[in-house]
Protein backbone atom coordinates (compact mmCIF):
# COMPACT_ATOMS: atom_id res chain seq x y z
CA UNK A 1 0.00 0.00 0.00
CA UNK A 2 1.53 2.93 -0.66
CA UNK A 3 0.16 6.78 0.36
CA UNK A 4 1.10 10.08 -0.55
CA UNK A 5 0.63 13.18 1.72
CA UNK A 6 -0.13 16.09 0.29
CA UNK A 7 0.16 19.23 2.10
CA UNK A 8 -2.63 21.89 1.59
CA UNK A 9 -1.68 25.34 -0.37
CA UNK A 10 -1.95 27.04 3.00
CA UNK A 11 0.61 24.64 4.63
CA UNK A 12 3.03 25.23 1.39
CA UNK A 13 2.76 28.74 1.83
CA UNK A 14 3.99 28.77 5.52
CA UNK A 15 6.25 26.08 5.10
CA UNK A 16 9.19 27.83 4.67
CA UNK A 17 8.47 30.12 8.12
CA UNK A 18 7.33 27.08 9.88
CA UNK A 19 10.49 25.72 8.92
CA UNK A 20 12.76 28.67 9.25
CA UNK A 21 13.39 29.03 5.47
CA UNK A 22 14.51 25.42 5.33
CA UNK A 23 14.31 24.09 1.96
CA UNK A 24 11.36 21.36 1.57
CA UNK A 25 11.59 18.06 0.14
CA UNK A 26 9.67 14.67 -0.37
CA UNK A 27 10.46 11.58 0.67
CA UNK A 28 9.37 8.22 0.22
CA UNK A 29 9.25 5.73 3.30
CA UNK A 30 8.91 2.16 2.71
CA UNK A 31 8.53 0.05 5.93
CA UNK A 32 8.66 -3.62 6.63
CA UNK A 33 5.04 -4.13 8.85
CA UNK A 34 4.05 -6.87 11.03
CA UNK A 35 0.19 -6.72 11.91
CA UNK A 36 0.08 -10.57 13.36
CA UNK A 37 -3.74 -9.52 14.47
CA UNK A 38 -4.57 -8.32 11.08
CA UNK A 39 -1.79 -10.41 8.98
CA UNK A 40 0.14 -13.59 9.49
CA UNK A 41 3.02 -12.51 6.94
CA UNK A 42 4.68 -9.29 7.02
CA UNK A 43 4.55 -6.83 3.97
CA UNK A 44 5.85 -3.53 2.67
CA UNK A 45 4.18 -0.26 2.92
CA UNK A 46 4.67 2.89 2.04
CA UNK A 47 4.68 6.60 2.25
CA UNK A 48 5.22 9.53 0.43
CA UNK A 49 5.94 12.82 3.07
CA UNK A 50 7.06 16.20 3.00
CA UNK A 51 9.85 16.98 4.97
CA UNK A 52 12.99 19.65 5.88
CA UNK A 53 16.68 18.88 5.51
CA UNK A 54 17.12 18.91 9.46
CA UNK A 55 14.40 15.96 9.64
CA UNK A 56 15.75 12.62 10.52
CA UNK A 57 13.98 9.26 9.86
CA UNK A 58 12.34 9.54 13.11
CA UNK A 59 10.69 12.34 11.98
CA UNK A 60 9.45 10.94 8.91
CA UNK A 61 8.10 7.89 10.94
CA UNK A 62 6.15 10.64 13.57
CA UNK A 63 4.90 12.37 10.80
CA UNK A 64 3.87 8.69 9.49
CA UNK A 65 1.73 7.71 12.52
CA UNK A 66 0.60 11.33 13.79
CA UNK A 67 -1.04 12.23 10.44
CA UNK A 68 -1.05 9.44 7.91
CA UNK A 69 -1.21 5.97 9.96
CA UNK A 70 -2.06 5.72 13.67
CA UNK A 71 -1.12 1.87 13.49
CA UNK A 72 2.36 2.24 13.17
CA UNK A 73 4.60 1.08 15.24
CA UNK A 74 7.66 1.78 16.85
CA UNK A 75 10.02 2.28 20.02
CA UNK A 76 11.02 5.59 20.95
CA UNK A 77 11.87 7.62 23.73
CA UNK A 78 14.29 10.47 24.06
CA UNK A 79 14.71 10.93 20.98
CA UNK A 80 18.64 12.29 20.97
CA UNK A 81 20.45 9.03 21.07
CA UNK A 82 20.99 8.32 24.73
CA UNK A 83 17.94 5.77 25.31
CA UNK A 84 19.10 3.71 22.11
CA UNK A 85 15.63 2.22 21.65
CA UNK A 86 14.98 3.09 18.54
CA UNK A 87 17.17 1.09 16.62
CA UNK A 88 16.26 0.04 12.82
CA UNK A 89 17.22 -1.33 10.23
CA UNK A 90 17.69 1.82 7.52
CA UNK A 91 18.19 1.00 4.05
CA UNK A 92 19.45 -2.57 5.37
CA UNK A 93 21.93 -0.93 7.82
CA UNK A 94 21.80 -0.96 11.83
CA UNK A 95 21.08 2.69 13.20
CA UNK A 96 19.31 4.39 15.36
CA UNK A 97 16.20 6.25 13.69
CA UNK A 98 17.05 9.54 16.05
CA UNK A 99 20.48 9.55 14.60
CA UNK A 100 19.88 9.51 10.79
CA UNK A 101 19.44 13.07 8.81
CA UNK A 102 17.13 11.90 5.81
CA UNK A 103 19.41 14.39 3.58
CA UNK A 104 21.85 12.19 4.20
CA UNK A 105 20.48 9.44 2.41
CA UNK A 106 19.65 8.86 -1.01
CA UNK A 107 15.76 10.78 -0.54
CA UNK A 108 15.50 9.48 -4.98
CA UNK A 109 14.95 6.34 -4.09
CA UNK A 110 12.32 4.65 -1.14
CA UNK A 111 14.25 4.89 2.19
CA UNK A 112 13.55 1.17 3.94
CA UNK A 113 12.75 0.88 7.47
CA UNK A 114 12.84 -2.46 9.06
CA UNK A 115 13.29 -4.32 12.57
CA UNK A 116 16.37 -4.64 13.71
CA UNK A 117 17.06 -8.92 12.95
CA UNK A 118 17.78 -11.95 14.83
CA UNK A 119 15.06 -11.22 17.67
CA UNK A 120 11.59 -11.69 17.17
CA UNK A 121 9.33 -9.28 15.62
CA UNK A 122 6.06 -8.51 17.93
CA UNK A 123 4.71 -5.55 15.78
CA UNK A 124 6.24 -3.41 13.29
CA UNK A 125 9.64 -2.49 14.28
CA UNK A 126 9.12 -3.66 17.49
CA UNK A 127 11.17 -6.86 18.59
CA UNK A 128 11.04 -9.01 21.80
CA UNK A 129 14.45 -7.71 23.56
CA UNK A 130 14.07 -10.48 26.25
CA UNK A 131 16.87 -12.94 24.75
CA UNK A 132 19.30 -9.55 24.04
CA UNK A 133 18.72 -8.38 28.22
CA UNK A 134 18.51 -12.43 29.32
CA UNK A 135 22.65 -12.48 27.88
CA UNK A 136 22.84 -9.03 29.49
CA UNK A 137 22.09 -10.10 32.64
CA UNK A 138 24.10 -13.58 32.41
CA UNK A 139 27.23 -11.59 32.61
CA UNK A 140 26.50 -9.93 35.37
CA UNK A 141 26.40 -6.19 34.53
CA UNK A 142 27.66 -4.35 37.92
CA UNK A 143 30.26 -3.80 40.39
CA UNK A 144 31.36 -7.01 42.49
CA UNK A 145 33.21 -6.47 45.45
CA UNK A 146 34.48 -8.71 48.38
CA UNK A 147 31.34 -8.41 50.99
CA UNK A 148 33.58 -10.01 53.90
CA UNK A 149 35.45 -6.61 53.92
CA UNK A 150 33.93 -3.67 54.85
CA UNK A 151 35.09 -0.92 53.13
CA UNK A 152 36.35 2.33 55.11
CA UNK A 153 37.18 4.53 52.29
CA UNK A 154 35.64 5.61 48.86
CA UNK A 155 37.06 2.83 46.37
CA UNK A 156 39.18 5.10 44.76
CA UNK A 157 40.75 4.56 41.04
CA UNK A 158 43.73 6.54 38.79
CA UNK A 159 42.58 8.29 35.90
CA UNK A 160 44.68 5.63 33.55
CA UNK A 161 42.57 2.47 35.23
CA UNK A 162 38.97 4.46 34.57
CA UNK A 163 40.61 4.91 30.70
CA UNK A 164 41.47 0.84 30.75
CA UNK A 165 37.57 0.64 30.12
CA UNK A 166 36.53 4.10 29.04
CA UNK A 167 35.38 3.01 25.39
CA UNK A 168 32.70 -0.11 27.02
CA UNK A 169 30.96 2.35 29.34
CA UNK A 170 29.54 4.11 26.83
CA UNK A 171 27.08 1.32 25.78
CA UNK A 172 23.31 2.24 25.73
CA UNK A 173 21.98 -1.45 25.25
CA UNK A 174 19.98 -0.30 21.79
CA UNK A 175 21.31 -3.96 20.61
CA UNK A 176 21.87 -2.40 17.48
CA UNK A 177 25.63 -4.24 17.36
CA UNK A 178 23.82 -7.64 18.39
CA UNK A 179 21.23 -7.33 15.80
CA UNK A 180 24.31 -6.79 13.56
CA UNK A 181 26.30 -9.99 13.94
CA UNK A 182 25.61 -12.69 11.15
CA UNK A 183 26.61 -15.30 13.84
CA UNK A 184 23.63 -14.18 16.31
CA UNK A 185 21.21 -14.25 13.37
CA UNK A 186 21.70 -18.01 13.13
CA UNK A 187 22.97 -18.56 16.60
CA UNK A 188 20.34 -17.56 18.92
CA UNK A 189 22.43 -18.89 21.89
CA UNK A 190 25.03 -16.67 21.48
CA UNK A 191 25.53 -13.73 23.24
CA UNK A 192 26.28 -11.21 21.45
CA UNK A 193 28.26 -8.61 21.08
CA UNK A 194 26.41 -6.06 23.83
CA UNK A 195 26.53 -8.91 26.40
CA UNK A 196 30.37 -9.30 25.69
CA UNK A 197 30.96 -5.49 25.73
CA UNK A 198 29.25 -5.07 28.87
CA UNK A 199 31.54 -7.85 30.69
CA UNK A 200 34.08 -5.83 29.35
CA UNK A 201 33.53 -3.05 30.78
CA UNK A 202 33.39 -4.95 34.41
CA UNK A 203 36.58 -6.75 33.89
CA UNK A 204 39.26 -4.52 33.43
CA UNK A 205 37.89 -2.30 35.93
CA UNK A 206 40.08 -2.57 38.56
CA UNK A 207 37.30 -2.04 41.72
CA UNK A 208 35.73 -5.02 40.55
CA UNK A 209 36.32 -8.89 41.77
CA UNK A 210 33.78 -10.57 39.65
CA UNK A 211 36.36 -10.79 36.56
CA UNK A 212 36.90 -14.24 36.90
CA UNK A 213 33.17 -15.22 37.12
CA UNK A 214 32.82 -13.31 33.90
CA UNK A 215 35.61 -14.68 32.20
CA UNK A 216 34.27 -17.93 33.07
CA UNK A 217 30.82 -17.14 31.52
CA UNK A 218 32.07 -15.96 28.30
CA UNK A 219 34.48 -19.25 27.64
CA UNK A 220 32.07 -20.95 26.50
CA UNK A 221 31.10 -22.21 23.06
CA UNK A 222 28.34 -19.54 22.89
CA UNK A 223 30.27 -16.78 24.62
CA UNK A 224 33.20 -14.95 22.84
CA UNK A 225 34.69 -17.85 20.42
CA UNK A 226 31.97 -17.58 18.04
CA UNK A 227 32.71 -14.07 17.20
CA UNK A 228 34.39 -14.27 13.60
CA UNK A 229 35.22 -10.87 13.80
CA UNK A 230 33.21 -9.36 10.87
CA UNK A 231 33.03 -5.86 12.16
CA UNK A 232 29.88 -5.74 11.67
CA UNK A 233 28.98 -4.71 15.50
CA UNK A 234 31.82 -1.85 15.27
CA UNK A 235 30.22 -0.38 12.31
CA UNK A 236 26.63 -0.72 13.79
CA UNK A 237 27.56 0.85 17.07
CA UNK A 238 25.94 4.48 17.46
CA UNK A 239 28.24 5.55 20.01
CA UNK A 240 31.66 4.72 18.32
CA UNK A 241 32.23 1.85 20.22
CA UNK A 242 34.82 -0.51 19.12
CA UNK A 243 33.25 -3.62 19.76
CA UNK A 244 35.43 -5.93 17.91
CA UNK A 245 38.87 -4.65 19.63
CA UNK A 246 36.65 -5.32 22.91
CA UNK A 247 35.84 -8.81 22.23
CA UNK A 248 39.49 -9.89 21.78
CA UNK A 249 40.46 -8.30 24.44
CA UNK A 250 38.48 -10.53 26.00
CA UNK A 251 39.70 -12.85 24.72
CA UNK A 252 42.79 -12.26 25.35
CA UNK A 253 42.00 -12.00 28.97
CA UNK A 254 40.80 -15.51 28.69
CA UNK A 255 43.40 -16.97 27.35
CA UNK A 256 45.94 -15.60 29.61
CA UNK A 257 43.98 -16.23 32.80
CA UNK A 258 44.01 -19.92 31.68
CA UNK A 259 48.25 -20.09 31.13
């Protein structure tokens, strides 16, 4: 199905005020639906819009469901890239639909919108995210200290151990990295990129005694040795993690824990 909005003459006229003299374009959205009360298959739809070159897809898909198609349906919260839960797939690549500027995309041709993959669709573009937080929580995502000792003083840290595990703290859990890997596509066992990045973050910081426990979770034949180090997370990540580089150090840490 495919619509076209058409803004009225008195709309066109204030557009450019509206807009603060930003120039106008149109835009075609084509988006991957899942209606399993209406459907049992998912299809294509699509949309024609109007929108301004400091729109971003997110944008295009409020403009969507506020004036065009109340059904639609997505995840979405802050809307600036901190939440991370609006991850898509856009024009078959992982992002986050808060992120993208549509005039930085090919606006000729339809831009596709689908769920991010390897998690199951419930509507839309939303997806269960149970299995993605179930490996999240398996690695044990905070601080473990020694509860026999009671501590007397602020655990205190230099500013070169907080930059051992700078890049891993800045993980929002948007599973767009997960979603990314061809291994967790095929592989729902494995866990994933996020999980691993997350450990990461928890074992080279030196407060923590859980490192151990973590590296034990992860050597296993579903924790870091089935990453074939595609890249694909690194490139997906919004926040310019390097994902990849974290998983061997991992690794790494593995390996040399077990010499």
């Amino acid at each position: 199905m495919t619509t076209t909005f058409e803004p009225t003459e008195t709309a066109d006229a204030g557009s450019n005020n509206e807009a603060g003299g930003i120039e106008s374009f149109t835009v075609t959205m084509q988006v991957r639906r899942y209606q399993p009360e209406f459907h049992e298959e998912a299809y294509w739809d699509s949309w024609t819009v109007e929108m301004f070159g400091t729109d971003r897809v997110l944008d295009a898909l409020h403009k969507i469901k506020w004036e065009l198609d109340g059904s639609l349906t997505f995840r979405r919260s802050c809307a600036h890239g901190i939440c991370g839960s609006d991850a898509m797939r856009i024009n078959g690549v992982n992002r986050l639909a808060c992120k993208v500027l549509l005039k930085d995309l090919d606006t000729s041709k339809p831009i596709t919108v689908e769920p991010i993959k390897g998690l199951p669709v419930e509507k839309d573009m939303i997806v269960d995210m149970e299995p993605f937080f179930q490996s999240y929580r398996e690695i044990m995502p905070f601080l473990i200290a020694d509860d026999s000792k009671e501590p007397t003083r602020e655990r205190l840290q230099s500013a070169e151990d907080r930059e051992r595990f700078d890049d891993t703290t800045k993980c929002i859990l948007c599973a767009a990295c997960t979603s990314s890997c061809p291994i967790f596509w095929t592989d729902g066992q494995y866990f994933g990129p996020a999980a691993i990045v997350n450990a990461h973050r928890f074992i080279f910081d030196s407060r923590d005694e859980g490192g151990d426990m973590r590296l034990e979770v992860l050597n296993d034949k579903e924790g870091v040795w089935r990453c074939r180090t595609t890249f694909n997370c690194t490139d997906a990540c919004p926040r310019g993690i390097q994902v990849t580089k974290a998983i061997a150090e991992v690794k790494q840490a593995i390996l040399a824990r077990n010499v």
